[in-house]
Protein backbone atom coordinates (compact mmCIF):
# COMPACT_ATOMS: atom_id res chain seq x y z
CA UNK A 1 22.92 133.43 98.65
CA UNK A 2 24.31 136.75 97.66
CA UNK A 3 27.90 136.81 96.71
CA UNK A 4 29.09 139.95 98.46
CA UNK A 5 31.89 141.61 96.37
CA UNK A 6 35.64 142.00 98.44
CA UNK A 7 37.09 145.71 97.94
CA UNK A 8 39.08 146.64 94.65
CA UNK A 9 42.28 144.96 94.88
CA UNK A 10 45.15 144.13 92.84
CA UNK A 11 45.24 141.44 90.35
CA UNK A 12 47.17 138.86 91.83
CA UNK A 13 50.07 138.67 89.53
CA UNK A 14 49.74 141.40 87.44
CA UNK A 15 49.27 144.33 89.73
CA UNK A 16 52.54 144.52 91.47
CA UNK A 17 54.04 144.13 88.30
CA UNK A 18 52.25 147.40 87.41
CA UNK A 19 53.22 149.40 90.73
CA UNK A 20 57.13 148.01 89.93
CA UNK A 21 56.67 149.64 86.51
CA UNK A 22 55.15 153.11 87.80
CA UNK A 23 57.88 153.02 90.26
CA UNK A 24 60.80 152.46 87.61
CA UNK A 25 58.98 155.31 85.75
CA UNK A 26 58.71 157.68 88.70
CA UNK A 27 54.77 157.87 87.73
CA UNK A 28 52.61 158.32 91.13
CA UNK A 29 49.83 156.62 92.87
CA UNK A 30 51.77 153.34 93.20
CA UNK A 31 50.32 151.52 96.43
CA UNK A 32 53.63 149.47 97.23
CA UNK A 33 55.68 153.06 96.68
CA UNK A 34 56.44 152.97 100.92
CA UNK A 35 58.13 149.44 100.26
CA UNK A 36 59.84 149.33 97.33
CA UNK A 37 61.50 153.10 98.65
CA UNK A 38 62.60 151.01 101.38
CA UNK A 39 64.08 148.77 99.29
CA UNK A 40 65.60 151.11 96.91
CA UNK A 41 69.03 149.29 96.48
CA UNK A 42 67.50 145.84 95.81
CA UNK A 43 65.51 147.72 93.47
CA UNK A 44 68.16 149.49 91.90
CA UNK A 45 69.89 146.66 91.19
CA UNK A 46 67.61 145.81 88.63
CA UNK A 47 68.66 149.31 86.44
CA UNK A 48 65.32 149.64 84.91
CA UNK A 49 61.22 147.67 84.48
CA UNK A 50 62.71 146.17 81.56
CA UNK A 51 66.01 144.87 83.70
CA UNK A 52 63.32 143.96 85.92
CA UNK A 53 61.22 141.53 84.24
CA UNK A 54 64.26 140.09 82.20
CA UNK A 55 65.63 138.97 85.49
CA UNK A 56 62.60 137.58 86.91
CA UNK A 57 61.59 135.84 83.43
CA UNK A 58 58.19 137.51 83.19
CA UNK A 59 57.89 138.66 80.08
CA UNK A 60 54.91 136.55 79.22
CA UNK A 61 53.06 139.17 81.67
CA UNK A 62 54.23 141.97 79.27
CA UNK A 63 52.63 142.89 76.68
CA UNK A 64 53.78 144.00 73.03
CA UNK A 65 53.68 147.88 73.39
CA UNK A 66 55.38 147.56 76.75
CA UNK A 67 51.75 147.79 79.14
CA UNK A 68 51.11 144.92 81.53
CA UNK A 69 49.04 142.06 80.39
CA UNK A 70 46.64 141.97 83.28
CA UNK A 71 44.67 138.78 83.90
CA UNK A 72 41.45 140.65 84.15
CA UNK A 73 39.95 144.19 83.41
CA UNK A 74 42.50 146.94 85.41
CA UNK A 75 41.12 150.42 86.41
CA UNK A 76 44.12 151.32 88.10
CA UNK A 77 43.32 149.27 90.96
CA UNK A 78 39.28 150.13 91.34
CA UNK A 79 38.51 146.64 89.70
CA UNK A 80 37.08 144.09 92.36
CA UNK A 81 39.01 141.55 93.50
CA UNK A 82 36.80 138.98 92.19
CA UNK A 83 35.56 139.85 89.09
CA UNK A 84 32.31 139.03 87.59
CA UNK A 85 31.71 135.50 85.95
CA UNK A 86 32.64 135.92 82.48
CA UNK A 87 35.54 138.10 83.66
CA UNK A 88 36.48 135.45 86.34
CA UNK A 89 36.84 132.90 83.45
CA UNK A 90 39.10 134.81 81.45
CA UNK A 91 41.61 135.41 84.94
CA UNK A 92 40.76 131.98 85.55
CA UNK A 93 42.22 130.60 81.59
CA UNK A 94 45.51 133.63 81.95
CA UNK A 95 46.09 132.55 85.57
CA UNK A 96 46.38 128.96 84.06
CA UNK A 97 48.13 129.80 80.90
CA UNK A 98 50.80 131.64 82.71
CA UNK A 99 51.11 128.47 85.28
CA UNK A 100 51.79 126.15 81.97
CA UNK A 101 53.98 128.89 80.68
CA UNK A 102 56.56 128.83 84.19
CA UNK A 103 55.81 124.65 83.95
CA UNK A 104 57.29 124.57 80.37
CA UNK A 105 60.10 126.87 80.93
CA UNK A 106 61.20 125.36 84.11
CA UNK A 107 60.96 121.83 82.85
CA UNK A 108 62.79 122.70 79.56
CA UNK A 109 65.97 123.86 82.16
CA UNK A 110 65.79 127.28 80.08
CA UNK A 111 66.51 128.93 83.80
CA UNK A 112 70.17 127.77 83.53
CA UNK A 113 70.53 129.20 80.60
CA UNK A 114 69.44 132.81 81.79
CA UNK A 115 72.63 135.50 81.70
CA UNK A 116 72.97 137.29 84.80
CA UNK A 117 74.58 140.70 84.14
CA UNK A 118 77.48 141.66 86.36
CA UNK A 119 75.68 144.43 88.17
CA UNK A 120 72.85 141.24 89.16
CA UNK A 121 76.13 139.04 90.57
């Protein structure tokens, strides 16, 4: 049986992340541009990417130098949604070490002790 490949798509986690940072940096070709316009003040809430992932605790997605840490290959979006096997086991092993990552930080309470600025209140 053939495995037929699904169209280029996203990396789950990762690529949303990336269109919220090309939108905080006014860079183009960002395929959820339409919704997060329409959210603009949610959005702006945040002040900046790095306000951003601070608030949402995701900066085990973020790589030192700033760039996403995708969970497989990205060519700015033309990867295929399910990659290749060796490729599939390296998602598969970031997918899970970002699940044990949340596990640990939520079971270690560290979430009440996250400061929420005054323009987040």
């Amino acid at each position: 049986m053939k495995l037929t490949m699904l169209p280029a798509a996203f990396d789950v986690a990762a690529g949303p992340l990336e269109c919220i940072r090309r939108d905080y940096s006014g860079e183009p070709s960002n395929k959820f541009g339409e919704v997060l316009d329409r959210y603009s003040d949610f959005v702006a809430l945040f002040e900046d990417f790095d306000g951003y992932v601070e608030f949402f605790l995701l900066q085990d997605l973020i790589n030192e130098d700033g760039t996403i840490r995708f969970f497989h290959p990205f060519d700015n979006s033309r990867t295929p949604a399910v990659p290749k096997t060796p490729e599939y086991l390296e998602y598969l092993q970031r997918s899970m070490d970002r699940i044990r990552a949340v596990s640990l930080w939520s079971a270690s309470g560290a979430f009440r002790q996250v400061p929420v600025g005054p323009h987040l209140v």
